[in-house]
C-alpha atoms as a PDB file:
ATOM      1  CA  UNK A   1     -41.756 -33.765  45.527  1.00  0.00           C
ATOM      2  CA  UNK A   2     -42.481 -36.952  43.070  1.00  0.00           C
ATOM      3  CA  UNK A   3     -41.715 -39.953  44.945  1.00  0.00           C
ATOM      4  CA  UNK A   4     -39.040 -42.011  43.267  1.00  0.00           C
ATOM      5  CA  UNK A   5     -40.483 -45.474  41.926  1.00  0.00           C
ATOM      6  CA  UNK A   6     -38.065 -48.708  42.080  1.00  0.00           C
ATOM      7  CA  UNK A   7     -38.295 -51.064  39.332  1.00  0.00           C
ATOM      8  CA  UNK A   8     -38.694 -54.781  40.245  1.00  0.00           C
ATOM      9  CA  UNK A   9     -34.563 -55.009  39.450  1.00  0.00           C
ATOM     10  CA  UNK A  10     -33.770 -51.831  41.792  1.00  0.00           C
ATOM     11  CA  UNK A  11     -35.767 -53.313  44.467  1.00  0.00           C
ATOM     12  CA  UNK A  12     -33.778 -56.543  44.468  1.00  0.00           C
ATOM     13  CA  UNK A  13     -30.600 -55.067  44.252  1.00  0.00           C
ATOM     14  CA  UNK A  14     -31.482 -52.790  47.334  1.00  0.00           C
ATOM     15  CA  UNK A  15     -32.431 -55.802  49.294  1.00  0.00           C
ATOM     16  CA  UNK A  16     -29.592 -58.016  48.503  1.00  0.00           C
ATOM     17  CA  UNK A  17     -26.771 -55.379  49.462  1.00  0.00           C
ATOM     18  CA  UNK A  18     -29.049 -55.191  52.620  1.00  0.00           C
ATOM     19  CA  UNK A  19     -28.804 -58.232  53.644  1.00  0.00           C
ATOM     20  CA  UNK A  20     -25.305 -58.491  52.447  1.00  0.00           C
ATOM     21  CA  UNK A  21     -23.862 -55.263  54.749  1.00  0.00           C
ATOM     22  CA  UNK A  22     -26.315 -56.020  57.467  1.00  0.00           C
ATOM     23  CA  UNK A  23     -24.511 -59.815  57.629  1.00  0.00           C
ATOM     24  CA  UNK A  24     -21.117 -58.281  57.477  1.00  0.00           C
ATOM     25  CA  UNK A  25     -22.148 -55.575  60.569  1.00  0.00           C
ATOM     26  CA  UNK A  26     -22.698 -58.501  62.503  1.00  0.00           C
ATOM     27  CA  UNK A  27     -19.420 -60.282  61.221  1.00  0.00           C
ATOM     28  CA  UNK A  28     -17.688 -57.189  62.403  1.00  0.00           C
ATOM     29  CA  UNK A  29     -19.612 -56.531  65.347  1.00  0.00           C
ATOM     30  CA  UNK A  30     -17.689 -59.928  66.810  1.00  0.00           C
ATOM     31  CA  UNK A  31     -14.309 -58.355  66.115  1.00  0.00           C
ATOM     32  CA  UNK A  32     -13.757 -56.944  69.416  1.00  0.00           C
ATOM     33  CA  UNK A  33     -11.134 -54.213  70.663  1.00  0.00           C
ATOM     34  CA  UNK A  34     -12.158 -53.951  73.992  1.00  0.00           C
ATOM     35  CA  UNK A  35     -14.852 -55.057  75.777  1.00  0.00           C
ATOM     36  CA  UNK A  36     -17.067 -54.232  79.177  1.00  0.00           C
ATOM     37  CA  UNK A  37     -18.312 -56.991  81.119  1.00  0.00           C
ATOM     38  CA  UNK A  38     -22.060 -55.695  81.159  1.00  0.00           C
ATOM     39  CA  UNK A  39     -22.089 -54.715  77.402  1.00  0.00           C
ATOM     40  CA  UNK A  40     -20.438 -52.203  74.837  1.00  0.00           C
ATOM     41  CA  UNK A  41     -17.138 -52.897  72.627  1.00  0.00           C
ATOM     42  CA  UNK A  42     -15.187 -51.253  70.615  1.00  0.00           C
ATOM     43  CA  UNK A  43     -14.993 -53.373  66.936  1.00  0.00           C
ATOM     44  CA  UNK A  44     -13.817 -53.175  63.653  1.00  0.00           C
ATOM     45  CA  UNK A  45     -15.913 -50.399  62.631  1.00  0.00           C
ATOM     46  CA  UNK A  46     -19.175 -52.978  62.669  1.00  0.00           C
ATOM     47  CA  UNK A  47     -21.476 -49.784  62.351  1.00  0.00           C
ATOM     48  CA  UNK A  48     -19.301 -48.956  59.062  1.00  0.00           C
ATOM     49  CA  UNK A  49     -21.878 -50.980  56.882  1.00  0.00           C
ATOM     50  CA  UNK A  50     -25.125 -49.277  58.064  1.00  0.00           C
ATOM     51  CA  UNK A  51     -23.771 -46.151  58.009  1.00  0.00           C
ATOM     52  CA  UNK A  52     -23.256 -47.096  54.330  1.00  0.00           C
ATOM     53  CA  UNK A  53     -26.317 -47.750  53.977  1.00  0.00           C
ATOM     54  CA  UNK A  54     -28.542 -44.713  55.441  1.00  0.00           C
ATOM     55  CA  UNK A  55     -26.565 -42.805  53.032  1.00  0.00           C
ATOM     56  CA  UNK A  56     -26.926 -44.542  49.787  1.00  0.00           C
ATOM     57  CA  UNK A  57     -30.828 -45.290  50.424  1.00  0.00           C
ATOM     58  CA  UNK A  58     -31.653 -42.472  52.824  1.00  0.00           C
ATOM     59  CA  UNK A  59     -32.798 -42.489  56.020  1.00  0.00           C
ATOM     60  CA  UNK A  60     -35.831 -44.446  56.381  1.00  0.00           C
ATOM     61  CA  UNK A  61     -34.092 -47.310  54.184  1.00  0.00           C
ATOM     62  CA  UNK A  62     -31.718 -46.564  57.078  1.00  0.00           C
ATOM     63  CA  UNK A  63     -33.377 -46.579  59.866  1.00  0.00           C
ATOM     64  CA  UNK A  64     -34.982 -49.900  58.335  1.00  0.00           C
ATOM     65  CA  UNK A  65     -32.212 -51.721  58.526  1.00  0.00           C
ATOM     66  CA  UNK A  66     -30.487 -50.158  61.387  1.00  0.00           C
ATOM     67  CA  UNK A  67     -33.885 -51.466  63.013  1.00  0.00           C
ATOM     68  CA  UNK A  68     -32.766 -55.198  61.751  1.00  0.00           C
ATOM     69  CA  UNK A  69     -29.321 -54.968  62.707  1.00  0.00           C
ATOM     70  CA  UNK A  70     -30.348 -54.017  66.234  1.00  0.00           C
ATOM     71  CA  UNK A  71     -32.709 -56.976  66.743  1.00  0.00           C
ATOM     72  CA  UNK A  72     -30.163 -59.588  65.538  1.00  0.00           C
ATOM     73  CA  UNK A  73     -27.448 -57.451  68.567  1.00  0.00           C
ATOM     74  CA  UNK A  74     -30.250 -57.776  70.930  1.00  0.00           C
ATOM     75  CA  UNK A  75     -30.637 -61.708  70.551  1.00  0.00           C
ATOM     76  CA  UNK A  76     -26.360 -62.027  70.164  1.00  0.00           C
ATOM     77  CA  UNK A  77     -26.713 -59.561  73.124  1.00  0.00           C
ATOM     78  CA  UNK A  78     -28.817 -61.731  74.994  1.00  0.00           C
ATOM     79  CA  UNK A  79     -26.922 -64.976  74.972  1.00  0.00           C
ATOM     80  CA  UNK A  80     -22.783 -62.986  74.631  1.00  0.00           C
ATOM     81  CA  UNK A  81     -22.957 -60.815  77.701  1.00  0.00           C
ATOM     82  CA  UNK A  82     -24.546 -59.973  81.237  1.00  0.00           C
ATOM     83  CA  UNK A  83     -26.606 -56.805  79.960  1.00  0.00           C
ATOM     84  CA  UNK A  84     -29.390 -58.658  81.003  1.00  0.00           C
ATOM     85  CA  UNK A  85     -28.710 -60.206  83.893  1.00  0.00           C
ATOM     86  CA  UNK A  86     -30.801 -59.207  87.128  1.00  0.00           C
ATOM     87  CA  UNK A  87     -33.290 -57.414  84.824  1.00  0.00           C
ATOM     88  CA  UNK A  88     -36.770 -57.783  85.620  1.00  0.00           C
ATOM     89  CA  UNK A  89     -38.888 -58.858  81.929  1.00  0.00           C
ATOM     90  CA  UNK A  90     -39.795 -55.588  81.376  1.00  0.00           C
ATOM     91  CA  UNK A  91     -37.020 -54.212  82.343  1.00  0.00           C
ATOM     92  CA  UNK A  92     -35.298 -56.255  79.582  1.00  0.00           C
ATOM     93  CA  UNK A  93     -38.018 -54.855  76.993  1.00  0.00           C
ATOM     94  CA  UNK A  94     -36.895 -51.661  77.478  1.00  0.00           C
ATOM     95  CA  UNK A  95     -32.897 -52.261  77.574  1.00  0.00           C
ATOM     96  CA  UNK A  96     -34.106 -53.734  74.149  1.00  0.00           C
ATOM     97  CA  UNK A  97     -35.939 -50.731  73.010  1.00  0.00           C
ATOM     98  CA  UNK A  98     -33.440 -47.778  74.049  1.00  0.00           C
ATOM     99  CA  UNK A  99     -29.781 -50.049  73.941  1.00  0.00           C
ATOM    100  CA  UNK A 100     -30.578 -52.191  70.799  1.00  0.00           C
ATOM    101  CA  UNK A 101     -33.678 -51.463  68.271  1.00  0.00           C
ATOM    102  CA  UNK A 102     -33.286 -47.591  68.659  1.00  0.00           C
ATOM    103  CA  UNK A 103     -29.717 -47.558  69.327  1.00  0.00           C
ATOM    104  CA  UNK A 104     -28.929 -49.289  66.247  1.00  0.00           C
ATOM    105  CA  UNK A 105     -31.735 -47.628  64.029  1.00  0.00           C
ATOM    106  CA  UNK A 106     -30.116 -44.214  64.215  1.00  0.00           C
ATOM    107  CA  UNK A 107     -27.389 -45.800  62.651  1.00  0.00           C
ATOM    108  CA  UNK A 108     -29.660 -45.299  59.543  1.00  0.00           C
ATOM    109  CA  UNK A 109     -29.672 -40.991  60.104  1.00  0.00           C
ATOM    110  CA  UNK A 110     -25.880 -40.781  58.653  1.00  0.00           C
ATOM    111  CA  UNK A 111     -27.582 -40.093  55.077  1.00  0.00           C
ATOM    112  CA  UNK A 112     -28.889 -36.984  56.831  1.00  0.00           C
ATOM    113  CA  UNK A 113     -26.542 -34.119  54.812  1.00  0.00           C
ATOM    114  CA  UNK A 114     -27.243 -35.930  52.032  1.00  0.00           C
ATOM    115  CA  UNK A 115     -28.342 -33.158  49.715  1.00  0.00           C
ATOM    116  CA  UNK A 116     -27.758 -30.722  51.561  1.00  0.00           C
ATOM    117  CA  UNK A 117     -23.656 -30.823  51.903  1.00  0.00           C
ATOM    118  CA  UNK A 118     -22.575 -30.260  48.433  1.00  0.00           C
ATOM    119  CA  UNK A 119     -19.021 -32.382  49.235  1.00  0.00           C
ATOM    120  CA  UNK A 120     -20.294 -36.167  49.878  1.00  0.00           C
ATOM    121  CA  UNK A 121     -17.034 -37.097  51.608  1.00  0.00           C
ATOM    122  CA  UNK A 122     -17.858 -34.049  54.241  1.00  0.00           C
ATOM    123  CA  UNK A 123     -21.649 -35.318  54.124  1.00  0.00           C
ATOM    124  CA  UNK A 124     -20.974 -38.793  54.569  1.00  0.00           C
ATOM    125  CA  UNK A 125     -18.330 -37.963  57.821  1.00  0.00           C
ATOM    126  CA  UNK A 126     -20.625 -35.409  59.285  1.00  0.00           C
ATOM    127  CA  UNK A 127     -23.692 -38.141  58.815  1.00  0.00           C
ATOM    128  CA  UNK A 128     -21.927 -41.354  60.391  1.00  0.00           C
ATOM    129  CA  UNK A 129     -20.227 -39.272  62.970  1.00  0.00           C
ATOM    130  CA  UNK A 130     -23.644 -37.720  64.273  1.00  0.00           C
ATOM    131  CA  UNK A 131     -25.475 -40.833  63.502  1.00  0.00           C
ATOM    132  CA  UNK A 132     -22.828 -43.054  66.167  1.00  0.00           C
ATOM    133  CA  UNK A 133     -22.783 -40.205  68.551  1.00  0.00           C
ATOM    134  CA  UNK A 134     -26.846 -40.182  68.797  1.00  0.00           C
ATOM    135  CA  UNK A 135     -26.337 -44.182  69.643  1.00  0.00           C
ATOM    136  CA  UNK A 136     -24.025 -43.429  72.297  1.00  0.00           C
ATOM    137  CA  UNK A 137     -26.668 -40.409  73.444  1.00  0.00           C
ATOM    138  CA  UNK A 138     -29.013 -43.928  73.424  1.00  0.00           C
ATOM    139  CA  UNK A 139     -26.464 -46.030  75.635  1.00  0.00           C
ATOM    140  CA  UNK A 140     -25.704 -43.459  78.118  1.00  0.00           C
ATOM    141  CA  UNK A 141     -29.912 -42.941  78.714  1.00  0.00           C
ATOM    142  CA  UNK A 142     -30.276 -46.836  79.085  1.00  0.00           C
ATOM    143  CA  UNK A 143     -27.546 -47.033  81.311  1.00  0.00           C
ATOM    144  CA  UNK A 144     -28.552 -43.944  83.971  1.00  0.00           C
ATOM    145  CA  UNK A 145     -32.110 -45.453  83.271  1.00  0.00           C
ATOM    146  CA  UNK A 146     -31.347 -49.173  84.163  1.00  0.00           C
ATOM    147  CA  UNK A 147     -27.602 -49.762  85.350  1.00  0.00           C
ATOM    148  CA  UNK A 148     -27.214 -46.655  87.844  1.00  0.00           C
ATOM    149  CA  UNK A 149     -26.702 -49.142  90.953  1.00  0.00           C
ATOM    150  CA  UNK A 150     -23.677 -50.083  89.132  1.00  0.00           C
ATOM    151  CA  UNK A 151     -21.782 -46.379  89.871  1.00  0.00           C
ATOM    152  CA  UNK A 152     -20.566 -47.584  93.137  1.00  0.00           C
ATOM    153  CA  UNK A 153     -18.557 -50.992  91.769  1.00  0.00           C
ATOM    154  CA  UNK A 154     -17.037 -48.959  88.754  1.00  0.00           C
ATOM    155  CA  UNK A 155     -15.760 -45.744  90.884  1.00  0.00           C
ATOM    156  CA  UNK A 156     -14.723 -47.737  93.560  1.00  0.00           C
ATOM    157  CA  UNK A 157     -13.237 -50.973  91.950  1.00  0.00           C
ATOM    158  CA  UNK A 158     -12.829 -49.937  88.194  1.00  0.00           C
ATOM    159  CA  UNK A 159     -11.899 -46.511  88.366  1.00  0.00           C
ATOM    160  CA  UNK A 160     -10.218 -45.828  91.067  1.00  0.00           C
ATOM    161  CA  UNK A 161      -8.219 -42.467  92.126  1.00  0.00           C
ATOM    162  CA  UNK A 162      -8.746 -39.478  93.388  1.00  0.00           C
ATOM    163  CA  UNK A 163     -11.170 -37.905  91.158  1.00  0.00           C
ATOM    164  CA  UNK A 164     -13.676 -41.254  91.573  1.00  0.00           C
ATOM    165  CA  UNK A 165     -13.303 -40.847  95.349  1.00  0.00           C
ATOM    166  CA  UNK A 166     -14.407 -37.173  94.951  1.00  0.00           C
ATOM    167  CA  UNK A 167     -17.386 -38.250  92.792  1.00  0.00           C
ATOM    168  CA  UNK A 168     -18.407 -40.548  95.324  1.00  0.00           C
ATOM    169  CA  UNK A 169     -18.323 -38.481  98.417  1.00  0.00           C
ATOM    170  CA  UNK A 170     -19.436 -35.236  96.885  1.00  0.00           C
ATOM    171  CA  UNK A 171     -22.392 -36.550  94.061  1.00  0.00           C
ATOM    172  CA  UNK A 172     -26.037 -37.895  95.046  1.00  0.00           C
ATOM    173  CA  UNK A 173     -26.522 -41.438  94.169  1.00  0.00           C
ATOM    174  CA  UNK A 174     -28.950 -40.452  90.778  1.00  0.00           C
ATOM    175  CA  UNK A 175     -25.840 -38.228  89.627  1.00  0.00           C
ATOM    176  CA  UNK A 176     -23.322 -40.580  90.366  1.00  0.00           C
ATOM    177  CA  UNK A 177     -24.929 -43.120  88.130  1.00  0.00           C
ATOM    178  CA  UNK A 178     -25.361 -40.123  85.383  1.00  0.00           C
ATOM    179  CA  UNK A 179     -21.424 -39.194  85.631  1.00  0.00           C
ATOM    180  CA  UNK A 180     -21.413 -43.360  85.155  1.00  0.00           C
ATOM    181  CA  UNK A 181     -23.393 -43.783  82.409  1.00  0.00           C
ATOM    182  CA  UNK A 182     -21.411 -41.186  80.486  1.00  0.00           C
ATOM    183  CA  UNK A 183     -18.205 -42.242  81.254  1.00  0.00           C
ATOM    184  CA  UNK A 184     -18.928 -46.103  80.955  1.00  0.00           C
ATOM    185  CA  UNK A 185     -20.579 -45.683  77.798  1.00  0.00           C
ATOM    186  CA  UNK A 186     -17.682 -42.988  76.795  1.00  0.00           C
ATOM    187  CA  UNK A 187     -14.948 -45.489  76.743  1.00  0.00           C
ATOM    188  CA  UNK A 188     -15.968 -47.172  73.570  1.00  0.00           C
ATOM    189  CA  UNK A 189     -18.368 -45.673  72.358  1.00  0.00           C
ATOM    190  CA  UNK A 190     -16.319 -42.696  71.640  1.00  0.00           C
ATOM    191  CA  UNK A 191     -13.351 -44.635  69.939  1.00  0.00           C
ATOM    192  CA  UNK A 192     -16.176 -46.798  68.129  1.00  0.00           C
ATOM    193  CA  UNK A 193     -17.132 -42.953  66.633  1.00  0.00           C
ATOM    194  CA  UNK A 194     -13.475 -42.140  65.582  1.00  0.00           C
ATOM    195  CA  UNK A 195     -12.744 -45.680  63.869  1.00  0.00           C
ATOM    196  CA  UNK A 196     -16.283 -45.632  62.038  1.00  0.00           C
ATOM    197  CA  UNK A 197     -15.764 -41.914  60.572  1.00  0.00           C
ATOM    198  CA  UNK A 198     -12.179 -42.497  59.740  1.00  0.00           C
ATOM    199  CA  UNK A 199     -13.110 -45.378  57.980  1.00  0.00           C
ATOM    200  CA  UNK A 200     -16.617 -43.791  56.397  1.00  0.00           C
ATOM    201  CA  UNK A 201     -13.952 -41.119  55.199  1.00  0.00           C
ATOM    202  CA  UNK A 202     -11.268 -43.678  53.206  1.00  0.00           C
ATOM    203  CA  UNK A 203     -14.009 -46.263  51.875  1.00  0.00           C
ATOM    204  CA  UNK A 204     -16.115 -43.257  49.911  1.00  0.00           C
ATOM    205  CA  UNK A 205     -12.560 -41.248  48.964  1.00  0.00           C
ATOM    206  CA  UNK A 206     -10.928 -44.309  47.896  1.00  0.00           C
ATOM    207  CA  UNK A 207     -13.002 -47.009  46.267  1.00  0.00           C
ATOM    208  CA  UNK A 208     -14.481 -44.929  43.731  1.00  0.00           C
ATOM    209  CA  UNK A 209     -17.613 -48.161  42.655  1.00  0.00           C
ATOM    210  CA  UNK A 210     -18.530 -47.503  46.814  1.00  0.00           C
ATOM    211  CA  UNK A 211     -18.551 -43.808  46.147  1.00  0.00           C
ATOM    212  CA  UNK A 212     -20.390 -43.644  42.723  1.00  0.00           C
ATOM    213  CA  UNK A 213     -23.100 -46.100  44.017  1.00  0.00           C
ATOM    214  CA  UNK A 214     -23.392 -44.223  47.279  1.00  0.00           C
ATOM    215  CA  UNK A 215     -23.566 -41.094  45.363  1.00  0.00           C
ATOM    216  CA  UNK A 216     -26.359 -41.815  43.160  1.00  0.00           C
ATOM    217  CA  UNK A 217     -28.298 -43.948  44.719  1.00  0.00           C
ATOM    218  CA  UNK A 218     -31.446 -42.367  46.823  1.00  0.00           C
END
C-alpha cells in the first residue's frame, strides 16, 4: 500500500481542526448530566469530537489525539473530583494509564469500518459506538482493579434493595467489586454511548461539509 504524503497545507489543516475539536471535547466534557462522586459523567456528547476525528484521519491520527484529550481529563480529573483520593503514587499512575490516556485513546478506533462498511453513516455509528463501549470496557477494569473496596458503600448505601442485599450476602468480596465496577461504570457510561452515536448519526447525515470532509479525508 503507498503511504499517503500530506502537503505542508494538509498538515496544517489536520492540526488546527485537532486542536480545535480536541478544545471543544473538553468544553463539552464540563457539560455534565449526571455525575458520580469518585469520577464518570454523563455530558453533552464530549467524546462526539474525537470520534470525529478517528474517522476522518484514521485511527492512529485517532488514537493520537484521543491520547491528548485523555491527558488534559487526567489533569481536569485530578483537581474536579476524588478519583484520586486515597491512591497510593503509583496507584495514581496507573488510574492514569487504564481510566484516562488509554481510556480516551480508543476514542480514536471509531474510524475502524472505515473502508470496509460501504454506508459511512453505518460505519461511522458502528465505529463511535464500539470505540465508547471499549472506554467503558477501560473504566470498568480500573475500577475492579483500584476501587473494589468501594462495593460495600454503593450496595449498601447507594443501591439499596433487595437484589444489592443478595449480592452482598451471596458474592465474595473480589466479585462483589466486579458486579460494582460494571454497574458503577454502567450508569453513564452506557447513556454517554447512546447520546454520542445518536449524535455521530445526525452530525454526518445532516451537515453535509462534516460528512464530505469526513468522507474523504484519510
Amino acid at each position: 500500500m503507498q503511504k499517503t504524503v500530506l502537503t505542508r497545507t494538509e498538515k496544517t489543516k489536520r492540526l488546527a481542526l485537532s486542536g480545535i475539536l480536541i478544545a471543544m471535547a473538553t468544553v463539552l466534557s464540563f457539560i455534565k448530566v449526571f455525575e458520580w462522586p469518585f469520577g464518570g459523567s454523563i455530558t453533552a456528547a464530549s467524546m462526539l469530537p474525537l470520534a470525529m476525528l478517528g474517522y476522518t484521519y484514521g485511527v492512529r491520527w485517532g488514537l493520537a489525539v484521543g491520547l491528548v484529550h485523555g491527558v488534559i481529563q487526567a489533569i481536569t480529573g485530578a483537581t474536579m473530583s476524588s478519583a484520586f483520593a486515597g491512591q497510593s503514587a503509583g496507584a495514581v499512575a496507573a488510574i492514569c494509564l487504564i481510566d484516562y490516556f488509554i481510556a480516551f485513546s480508543v476514542t480514536g478506533l471509531s474510524g475502524m469500518f472505515k473502508g470496509k462498511i460501504n454506508n459511512h453513516t453505518v460505519g461511522f455509528a458502528l465505529g463511535t459506538a464500539a470505540a465508547v463501549f471499549l472506554r467503558y470496557l477501560c473504566h470498568v477494569t480500573s475500577g475492579y482493579i483500584f476501587y473494589k473496596s468501594y462495593a460495600d458503600w454503593f450496595f449498601g448505601e447507594v443501591m439499596v434493595n433487595d437484589f444489592s442485599a443478595m449480592l452482598m450476602q451471596k458474592c465474595s468480596p473480589d466479585l462483589l467489586g466486579l458486579i460494582y465496577s460494571i454497574i458503577y461504570n454502567a450508569a453513564y457510561m452506557l447513556p454517554e454511548l447512546v447520546i454520542t452515536t445518536v449524535c455521530a448519526v445526525l452530525v454526518i447525515t445532516l451537515i453535509p461539509p462534516v460528512r464530505r470532509e469526513m468522507i474523504k479525508s484519510k
